[in-house]
Protein backbone atom coordinates (compact mmCIF):
# COMPACT_ATOMS: atom_id res chain seq x y z
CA UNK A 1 -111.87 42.23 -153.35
CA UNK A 2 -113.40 41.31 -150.30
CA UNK A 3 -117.33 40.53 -149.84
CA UNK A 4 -118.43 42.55 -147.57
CA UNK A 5 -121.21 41.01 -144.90
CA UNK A 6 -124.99 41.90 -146.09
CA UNK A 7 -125.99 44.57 -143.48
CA UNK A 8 -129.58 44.07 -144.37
CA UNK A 9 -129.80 46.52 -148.09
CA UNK A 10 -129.80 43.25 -149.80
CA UNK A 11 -133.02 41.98 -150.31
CA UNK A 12 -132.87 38.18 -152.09
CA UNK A 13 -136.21 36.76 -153.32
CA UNK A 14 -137.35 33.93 -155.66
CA UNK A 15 -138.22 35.07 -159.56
CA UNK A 16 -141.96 33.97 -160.62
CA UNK A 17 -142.56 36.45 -162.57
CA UNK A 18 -141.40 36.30 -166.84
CA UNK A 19 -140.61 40.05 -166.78
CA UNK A 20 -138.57 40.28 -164.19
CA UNK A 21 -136.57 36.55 -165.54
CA UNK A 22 -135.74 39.06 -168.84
CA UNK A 23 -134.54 41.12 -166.55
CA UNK A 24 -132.49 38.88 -164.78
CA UNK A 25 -131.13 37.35 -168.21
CA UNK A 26 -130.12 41.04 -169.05
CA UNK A 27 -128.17 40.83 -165.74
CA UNK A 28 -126.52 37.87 -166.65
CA UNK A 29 -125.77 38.57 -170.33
CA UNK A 30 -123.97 42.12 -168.49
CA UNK A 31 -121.79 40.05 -166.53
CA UNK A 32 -120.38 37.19 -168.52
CA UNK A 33 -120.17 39.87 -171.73
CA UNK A 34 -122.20 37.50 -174.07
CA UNK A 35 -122.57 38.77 -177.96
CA UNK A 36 -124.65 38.10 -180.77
CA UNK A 37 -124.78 34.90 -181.36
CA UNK A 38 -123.53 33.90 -178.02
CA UNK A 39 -125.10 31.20 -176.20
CA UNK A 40 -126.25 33.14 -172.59
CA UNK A 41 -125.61 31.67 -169.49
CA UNK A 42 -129.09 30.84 -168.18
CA UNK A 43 -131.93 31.37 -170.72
CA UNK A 44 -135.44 33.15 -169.80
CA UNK A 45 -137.15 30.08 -170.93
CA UNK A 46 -134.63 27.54 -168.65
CA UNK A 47 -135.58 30.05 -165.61
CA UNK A 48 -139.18 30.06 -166.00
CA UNK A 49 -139.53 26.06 -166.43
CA UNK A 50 -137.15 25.70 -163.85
CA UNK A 51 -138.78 28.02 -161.31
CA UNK A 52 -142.52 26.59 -162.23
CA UNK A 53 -141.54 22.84 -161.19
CA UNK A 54 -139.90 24.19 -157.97
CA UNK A 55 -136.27 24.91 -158.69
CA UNK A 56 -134.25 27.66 -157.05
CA UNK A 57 -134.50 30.92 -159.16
CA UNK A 58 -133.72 34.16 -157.55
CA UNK A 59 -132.57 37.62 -157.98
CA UNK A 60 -130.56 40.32 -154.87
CA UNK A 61 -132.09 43.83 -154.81
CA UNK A 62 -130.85 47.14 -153.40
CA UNK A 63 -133.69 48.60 -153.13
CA UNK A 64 -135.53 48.32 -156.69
CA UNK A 65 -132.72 48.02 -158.54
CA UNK A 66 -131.85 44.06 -159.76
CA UNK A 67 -128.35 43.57 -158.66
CA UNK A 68 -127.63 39.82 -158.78
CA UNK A 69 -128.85 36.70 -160.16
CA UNK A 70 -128.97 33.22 -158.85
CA UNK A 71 -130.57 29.57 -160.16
CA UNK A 72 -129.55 26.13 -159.36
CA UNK A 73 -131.14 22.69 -159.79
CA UNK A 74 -131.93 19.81 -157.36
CA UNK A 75 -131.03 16.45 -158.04
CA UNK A 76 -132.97 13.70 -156.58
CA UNK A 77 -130.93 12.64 -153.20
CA UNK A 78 -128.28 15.27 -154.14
CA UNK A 79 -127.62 18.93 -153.01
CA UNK A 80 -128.74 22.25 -154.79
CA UNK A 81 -126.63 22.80 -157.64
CA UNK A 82 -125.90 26.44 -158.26
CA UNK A 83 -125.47 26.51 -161.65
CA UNK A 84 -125.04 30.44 -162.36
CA UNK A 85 -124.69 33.35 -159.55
CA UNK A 86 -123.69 36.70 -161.01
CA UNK A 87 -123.84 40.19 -159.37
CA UNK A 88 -123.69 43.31 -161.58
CA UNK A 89 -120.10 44.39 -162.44
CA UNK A 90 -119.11 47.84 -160.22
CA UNK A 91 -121.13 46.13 -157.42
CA UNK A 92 -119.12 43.45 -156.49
CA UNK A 93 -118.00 43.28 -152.95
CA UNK A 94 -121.14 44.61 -151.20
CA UNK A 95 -122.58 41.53 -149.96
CA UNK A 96 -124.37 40.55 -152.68
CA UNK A 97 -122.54 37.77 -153.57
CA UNK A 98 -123.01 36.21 -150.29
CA UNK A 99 -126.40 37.66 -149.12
CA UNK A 100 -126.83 34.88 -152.39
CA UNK A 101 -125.23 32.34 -151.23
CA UNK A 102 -126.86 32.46 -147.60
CA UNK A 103 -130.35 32.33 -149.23
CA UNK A 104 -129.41 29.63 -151.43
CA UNK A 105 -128.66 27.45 -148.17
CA UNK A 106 -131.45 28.76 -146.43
CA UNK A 107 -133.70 27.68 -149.33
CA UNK A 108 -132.24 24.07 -149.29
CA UNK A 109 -132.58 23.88 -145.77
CA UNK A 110 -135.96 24.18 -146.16
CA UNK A 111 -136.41 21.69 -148.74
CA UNK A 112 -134.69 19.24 -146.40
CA UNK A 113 -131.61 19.67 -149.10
CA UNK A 114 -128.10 19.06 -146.87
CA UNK A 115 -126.13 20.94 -149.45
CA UNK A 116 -125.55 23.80 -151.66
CA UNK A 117 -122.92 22.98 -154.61
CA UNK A 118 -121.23 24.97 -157.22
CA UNK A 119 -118.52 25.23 -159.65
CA UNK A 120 -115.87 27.88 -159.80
CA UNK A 121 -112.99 28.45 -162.01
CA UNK A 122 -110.06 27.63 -159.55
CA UNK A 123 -108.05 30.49 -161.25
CA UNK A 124 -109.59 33.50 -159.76
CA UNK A 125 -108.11 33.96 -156.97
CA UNK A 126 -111.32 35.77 -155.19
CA UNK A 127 -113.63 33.44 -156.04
CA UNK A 128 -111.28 30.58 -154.06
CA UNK A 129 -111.06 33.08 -150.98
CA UNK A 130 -114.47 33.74 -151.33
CA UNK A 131 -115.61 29.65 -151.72
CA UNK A 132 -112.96 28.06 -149.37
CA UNK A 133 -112.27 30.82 -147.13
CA UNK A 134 -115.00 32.86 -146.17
CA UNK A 135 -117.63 30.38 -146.85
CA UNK A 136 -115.95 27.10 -146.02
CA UNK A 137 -117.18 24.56 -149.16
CA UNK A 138 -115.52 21.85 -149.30
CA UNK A 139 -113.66 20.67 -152.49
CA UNK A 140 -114.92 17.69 -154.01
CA UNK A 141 -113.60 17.62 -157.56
CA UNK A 142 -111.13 19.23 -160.02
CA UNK A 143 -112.79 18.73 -163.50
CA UNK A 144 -111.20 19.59 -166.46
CA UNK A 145 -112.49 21.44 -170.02
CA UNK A 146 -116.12 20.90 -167.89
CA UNK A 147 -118.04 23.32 -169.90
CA UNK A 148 -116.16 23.08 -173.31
CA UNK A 149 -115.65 25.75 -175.11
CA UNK A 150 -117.32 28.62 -174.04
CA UNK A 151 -117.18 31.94 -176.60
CA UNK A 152 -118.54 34.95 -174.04
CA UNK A 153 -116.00 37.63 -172.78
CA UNK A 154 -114.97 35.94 -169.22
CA UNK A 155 -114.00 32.44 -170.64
CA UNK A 156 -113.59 33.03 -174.53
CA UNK A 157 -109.99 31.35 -175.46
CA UNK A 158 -109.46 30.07 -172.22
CA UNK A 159 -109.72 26.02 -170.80
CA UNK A 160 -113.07 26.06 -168.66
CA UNK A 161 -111.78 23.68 -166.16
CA UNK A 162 -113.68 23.82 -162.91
CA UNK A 163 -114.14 22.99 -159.09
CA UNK A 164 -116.62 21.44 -157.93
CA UNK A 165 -117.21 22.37 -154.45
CA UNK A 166 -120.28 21.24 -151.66
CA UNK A 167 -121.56 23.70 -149.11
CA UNK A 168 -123.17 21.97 -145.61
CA UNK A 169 -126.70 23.56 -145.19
CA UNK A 170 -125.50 22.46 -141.26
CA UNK A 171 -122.04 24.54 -140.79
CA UNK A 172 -119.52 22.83 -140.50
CA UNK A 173 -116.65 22.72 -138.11
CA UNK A 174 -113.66 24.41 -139.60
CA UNK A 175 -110.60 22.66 -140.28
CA UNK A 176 -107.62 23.38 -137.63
CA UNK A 177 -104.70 24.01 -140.20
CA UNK A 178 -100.87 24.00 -140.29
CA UNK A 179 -98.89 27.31 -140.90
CA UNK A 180 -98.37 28.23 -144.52
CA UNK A 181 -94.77 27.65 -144.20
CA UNK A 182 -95.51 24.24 -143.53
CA UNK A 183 -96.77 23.25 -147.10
CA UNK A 184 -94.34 22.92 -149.71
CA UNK A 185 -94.74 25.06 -152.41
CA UNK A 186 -95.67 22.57 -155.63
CA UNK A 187 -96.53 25.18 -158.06
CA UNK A 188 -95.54 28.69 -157.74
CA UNK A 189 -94.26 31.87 -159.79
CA UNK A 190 -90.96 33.10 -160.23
CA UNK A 191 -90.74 36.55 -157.99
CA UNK A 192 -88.75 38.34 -161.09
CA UNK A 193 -90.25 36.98 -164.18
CA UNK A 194 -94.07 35.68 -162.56
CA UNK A 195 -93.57 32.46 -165.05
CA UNK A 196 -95.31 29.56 -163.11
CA UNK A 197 -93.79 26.36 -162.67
CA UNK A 198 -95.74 23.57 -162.75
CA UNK A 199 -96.55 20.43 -160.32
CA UNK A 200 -94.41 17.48 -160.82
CA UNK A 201 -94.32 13.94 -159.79
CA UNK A 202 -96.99 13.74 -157.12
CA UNK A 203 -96.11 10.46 -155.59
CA UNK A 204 -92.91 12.16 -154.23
CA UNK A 205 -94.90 15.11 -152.64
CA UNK A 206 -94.92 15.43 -149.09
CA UNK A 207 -98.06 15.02 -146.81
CA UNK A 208 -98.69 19.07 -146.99
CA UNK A 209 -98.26 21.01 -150.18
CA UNK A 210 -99.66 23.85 -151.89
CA UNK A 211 -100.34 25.31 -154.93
CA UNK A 212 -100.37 28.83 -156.19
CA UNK A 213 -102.93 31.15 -158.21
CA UNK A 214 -101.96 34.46 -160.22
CA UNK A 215 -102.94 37.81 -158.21
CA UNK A 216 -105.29 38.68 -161.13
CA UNK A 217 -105.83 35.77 -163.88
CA UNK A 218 -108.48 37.82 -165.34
CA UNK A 219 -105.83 40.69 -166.72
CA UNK A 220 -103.11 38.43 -167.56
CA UNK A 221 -105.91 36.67 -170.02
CA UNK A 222 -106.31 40.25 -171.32
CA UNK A 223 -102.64 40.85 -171.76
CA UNK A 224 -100.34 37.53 -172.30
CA UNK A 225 -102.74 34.64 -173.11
CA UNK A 226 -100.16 32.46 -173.50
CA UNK A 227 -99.04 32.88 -169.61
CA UNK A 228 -102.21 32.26 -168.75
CA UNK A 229 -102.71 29.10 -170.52
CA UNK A 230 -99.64 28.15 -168.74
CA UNK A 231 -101.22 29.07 -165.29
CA UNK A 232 -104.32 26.62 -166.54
CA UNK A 233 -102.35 24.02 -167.45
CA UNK A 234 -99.66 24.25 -164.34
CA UNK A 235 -102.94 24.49 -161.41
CA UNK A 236 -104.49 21.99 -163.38
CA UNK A 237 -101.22 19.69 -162.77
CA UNK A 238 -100.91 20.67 -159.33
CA UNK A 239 -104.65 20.06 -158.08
CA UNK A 240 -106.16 17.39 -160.60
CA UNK A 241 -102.40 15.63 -160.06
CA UNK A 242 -102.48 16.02 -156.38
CA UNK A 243 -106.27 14.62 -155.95
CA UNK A 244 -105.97 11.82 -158.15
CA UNK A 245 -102.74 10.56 -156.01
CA UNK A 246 -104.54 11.01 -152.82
CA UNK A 247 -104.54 14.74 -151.93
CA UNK A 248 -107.09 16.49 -150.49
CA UNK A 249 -107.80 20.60 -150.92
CA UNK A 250 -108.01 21.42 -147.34
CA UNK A 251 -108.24 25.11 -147.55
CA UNK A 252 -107.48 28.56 -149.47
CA UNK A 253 -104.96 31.27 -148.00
CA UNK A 254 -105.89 34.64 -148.92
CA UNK A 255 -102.41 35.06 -150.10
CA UNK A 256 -102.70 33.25 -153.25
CA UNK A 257 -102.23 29.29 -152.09
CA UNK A 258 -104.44 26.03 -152.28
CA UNK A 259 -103.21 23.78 -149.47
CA UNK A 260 -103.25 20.04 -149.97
CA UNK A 261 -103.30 17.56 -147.46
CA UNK A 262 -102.28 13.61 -148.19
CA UNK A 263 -105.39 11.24 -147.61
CA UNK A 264 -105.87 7.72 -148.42
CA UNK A 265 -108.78 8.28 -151.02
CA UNK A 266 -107.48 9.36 -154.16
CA UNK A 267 -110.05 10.75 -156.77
CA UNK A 268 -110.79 8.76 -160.51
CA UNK A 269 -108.82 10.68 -162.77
């Protein structure tokens, strides 16, 4: 789905007040599905210490209705980290999501903060469009099983690896990229069957490759688990593989493809 721009509805504001953080954690719980017993995502008591020593809790409004939620963390010399942003499900696609994201940056901006950083899951093939594309962060990490296991309804059986992406509070300037057709396809589905072959051998990869992402990872969870772990285990080979043998992620077509670009600074592994 594509995020619309904010034509000015969305109203984003910082959370001091404790009723309206229990509101926001009722948000949250809503869109990660979190049961009994389930650990939430960002607890009342983590948003009210965080916001009373200065850290960056907010919630996205139409009108007087609560629609999003975002908090993040600021490490000393480092960027914001935006540990959880979640917009209520049916509403996605409004500009919520980004009238979020801009206020995070415009926050750190005025903290004298140079960046905005997040994680993703680099399966969800809107979120990378969303990230890479329409904002332009900037990969700066594949991490594997980051989170551990996590038991809510979005992640519950699944691997939680993660991106870890950085976000200029100054814009940068966007990457001048090749055609499509000029990345070789590392890991990609079979048209018939949609089984996903995985990356192999990265120090025989040439300079451009890509990598591709299921149309909908969140369904095929739902309906072949074991396809999915496959997908997990075949991105994980392609991007983790490719950055620790001196690829870059250099951008996100909308069709479904991470492109790669050969540098000479490969990541730890």
């Amino acid at each position: 789905m594509t995020e619309s721009p904010n034509d000015g509805s969305v109203e984003v504001r910082l959370l001091t007040d404790i009723e309206e953080m229990r509101a926001a954690d009722t948000l949250l719980r809503e869109v990660w599905g979190v049961g009994p017993g389930d650990d939430p995502p960002f607890t009342v008591d983590t948003m009210r210490a965080l916001s009373h020593t200065g850290g960056y809790v907010a919630a996205a409004f139409l009108g007087d209705e609560m629609v999003g939620v975002a908090g993040g963390f600021h490490a000393i010399s480092g960027p914001l980290h935006s540990h959880v942003a979640g917009v209520r499900p049916g509403l996605q696609g409004r500009g919520i999501g980004l009238a979020m994201k801009e206020h995070q940056r415009q926050w750190a901006g005025e903290q004298g903060i140079a960046s905005v950083s997040w994680t993703y899951d680099p399966l969800i093939r809107r979120n990378a469009w969303f990230n890479l594309g329409r904002l332009g962060a900037r990969v700066v990490d594949y991490m594997p099983e980051f989170y551990g296991v996590i038991t809510d309804s979005i992640n519950a059986g699944d691997l939680t690896d993660r991106v870890y992406v950085d976000w200029p509070v100054v814009e940068a300037p966007a990457l001048e990229l090749s055609p499509l057709e000029s990345f070789e396809a590392v890991v990609r589905s079979d048209v018939t069957s949609g089984a996903v072959s995985p990356a192999e051998n990265p120090e025989s990869w040439p300079d451009l490759v890509r990598c591709a992402v299921p149309e909908d990872i969140e369904s095929l969870r739902r309906t072949d688990p074991g396809a999915a772990r496959e997908w997990r285990l075949a991105l994980r080979a392609g991007l983790h593989g490719g950055m620790t043998h001196g690829f870059e992620v250099v951008g996100f077509d909308r069709s479904g493809w991470y492109l790669m670009a050969r540098t000479d600074d490969p990541k730890e592994g």
